[in-house]
C-alpha atoms as a PDB file:
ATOM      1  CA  UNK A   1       0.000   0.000   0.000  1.00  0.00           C
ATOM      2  CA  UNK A   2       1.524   3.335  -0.940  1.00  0.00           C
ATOM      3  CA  UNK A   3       2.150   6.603   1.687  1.00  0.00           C
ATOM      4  CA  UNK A   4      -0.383   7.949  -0.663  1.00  0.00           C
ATOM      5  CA  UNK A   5      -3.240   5.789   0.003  1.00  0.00           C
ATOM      6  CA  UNK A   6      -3.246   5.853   4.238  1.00  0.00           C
ATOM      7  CA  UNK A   7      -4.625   9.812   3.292  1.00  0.00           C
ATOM      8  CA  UNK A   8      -7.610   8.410   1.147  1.00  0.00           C
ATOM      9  CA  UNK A   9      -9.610   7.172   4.451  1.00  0.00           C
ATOM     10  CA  UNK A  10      -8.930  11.361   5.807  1.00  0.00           C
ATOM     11  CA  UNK A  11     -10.278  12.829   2.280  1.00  0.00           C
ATOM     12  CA  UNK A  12     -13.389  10.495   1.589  1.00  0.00           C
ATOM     13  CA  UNK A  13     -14.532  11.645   5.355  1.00  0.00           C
ATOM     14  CA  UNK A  14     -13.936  15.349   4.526  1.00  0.00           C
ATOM     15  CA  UNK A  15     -15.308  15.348   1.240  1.00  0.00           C
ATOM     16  CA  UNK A  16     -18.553  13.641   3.111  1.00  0.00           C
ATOM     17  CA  UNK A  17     -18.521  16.279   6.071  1.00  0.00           C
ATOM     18  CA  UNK A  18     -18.714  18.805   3.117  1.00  0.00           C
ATOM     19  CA  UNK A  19     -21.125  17.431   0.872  1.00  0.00           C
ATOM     20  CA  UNK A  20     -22.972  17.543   4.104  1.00  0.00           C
ATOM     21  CA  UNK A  21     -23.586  21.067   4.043  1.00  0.00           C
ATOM     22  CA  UNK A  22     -24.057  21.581   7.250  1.00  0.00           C
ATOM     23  CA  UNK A  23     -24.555  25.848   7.990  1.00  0.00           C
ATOM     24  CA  UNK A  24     -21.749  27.327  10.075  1.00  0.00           C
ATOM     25  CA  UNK A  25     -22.308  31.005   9.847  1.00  0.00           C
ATOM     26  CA  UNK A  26     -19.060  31.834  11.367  1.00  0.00           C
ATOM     27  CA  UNK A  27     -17.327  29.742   9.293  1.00  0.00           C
ATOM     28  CA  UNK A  28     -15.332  31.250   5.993  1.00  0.00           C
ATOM     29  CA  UNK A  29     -16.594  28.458   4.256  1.00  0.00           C
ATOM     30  CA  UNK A  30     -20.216  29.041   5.604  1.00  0.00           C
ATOM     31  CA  UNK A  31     -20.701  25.555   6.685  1.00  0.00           C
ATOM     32  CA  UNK A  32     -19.331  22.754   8.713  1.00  0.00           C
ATOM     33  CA  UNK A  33     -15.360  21.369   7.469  1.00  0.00           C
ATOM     34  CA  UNK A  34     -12.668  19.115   8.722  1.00  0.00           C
ATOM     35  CA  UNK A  35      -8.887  19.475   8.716  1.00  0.00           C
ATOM     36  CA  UNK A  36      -7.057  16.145   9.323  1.00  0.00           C
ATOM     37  CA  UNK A  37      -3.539  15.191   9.950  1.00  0.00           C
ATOM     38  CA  UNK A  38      -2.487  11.949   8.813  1.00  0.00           C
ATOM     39  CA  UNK A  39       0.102   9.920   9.724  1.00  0.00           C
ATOM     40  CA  UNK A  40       1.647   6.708   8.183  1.00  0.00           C
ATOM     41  CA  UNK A  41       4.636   4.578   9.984  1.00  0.00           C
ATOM     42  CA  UNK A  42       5.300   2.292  12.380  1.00  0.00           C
ATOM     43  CA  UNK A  43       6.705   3.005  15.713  1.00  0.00           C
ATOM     44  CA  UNK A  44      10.110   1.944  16.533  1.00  0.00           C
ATOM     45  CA  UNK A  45      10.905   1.856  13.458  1.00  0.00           C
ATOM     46  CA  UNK A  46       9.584   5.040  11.077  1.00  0.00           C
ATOM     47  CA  UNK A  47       9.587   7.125  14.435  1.00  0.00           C
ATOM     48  CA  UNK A  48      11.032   6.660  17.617  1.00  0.00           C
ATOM     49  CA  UNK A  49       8.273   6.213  19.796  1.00  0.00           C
ATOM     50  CA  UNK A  50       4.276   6.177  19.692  1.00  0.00           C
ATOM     51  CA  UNK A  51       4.669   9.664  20.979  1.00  0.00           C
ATOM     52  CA  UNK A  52       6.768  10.754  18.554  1.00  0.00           C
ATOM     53  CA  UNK A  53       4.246   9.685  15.586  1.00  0.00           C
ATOM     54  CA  UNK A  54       1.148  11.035  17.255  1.00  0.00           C
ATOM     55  CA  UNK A  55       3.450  14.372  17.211  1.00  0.00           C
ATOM     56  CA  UNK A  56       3.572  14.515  13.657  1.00  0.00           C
ATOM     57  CA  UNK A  57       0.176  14.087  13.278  1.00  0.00           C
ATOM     58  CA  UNK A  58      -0.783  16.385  15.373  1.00  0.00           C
ATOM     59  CA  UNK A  59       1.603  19.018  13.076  1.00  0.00           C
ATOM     60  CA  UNK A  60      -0.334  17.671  10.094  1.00  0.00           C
ATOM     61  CA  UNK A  61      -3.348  18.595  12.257  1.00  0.00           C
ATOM     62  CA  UNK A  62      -2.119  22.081  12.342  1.00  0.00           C
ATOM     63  CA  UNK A  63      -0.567  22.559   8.967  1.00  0.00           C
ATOM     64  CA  UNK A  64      -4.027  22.085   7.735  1.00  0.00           C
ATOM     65  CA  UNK A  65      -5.998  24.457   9.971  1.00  0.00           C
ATOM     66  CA  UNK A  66      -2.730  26.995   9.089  1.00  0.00           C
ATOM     67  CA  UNK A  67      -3.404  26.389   5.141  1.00  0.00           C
ATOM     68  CA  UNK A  68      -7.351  27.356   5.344  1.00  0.00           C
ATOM     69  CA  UNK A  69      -8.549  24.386   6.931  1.00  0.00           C
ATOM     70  CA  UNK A  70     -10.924  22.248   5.257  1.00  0.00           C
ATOM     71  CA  UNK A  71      -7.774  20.090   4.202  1.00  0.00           C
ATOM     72  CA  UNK A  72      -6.259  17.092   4.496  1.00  0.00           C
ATOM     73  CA  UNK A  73      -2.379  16.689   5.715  1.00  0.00           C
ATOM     74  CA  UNK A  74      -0.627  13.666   5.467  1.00  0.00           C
ATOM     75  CA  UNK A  75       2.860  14.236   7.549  1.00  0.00           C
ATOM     76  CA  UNK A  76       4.928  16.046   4.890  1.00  0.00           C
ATOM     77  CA  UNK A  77       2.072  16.012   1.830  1.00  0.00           C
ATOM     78  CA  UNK A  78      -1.316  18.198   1.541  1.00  0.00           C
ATOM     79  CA  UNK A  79      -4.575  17.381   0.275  1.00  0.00           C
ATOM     80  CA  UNK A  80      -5.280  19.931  -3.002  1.00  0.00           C
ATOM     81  CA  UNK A  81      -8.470  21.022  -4.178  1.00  0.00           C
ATOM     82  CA  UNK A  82      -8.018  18.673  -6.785  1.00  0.00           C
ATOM     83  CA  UNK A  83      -8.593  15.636  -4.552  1.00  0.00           C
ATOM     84  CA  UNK A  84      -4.464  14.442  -5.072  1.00  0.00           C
ATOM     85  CA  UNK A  85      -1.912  14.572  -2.436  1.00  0.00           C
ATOM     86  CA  UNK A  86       1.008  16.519  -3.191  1.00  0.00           C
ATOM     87  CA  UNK A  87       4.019  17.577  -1.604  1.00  0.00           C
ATOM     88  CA  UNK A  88       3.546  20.437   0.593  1.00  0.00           C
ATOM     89  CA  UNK A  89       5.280  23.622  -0.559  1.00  0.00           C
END
């Protein structure tokens, strides 16, 4: 299975909080969104320890929120607007 693929999962359940369309006024998007960080690895071996991992996902967490939220990050790739994950900039 390719890094690609553990992200898919994170973007079918955003797309489906979006298609949702659930009214947030305060929102910039005017409705209810997600921002997920991803992770992919095994600990031990791609990361030190458990705690280690679940700190780069939470960073993914936040890259997304900092990039406009409504946006998938999987540690070191975004989620575009064209569905793909791509390297982050």
């Amino acid at each position: 299975m390719g890094v690609q693929s553990y992200g898919l999962p994170a973007l079918r359940g955003r797309r489906a909080v979006q298609r949702l369309g659930i009214e947030h006024r305060q929102s910039a998007y005017d409705q209810v969104t997600v921002s997920i960080g991803v992770v992919a690895g095994v600990p031990g071996k791609d990361f030190t320890t458990l705690e280690d991992m679940v700190a780069a996902a939470d960073r993914a967490l936040y890259a997304a929120k900092g990039q406009g939220r409504n946006r998938v990050v999987l540690a070191g790739r975004q989620h575009s607007d064209t569905g793909q994950l791509a390297e982050m900039p």
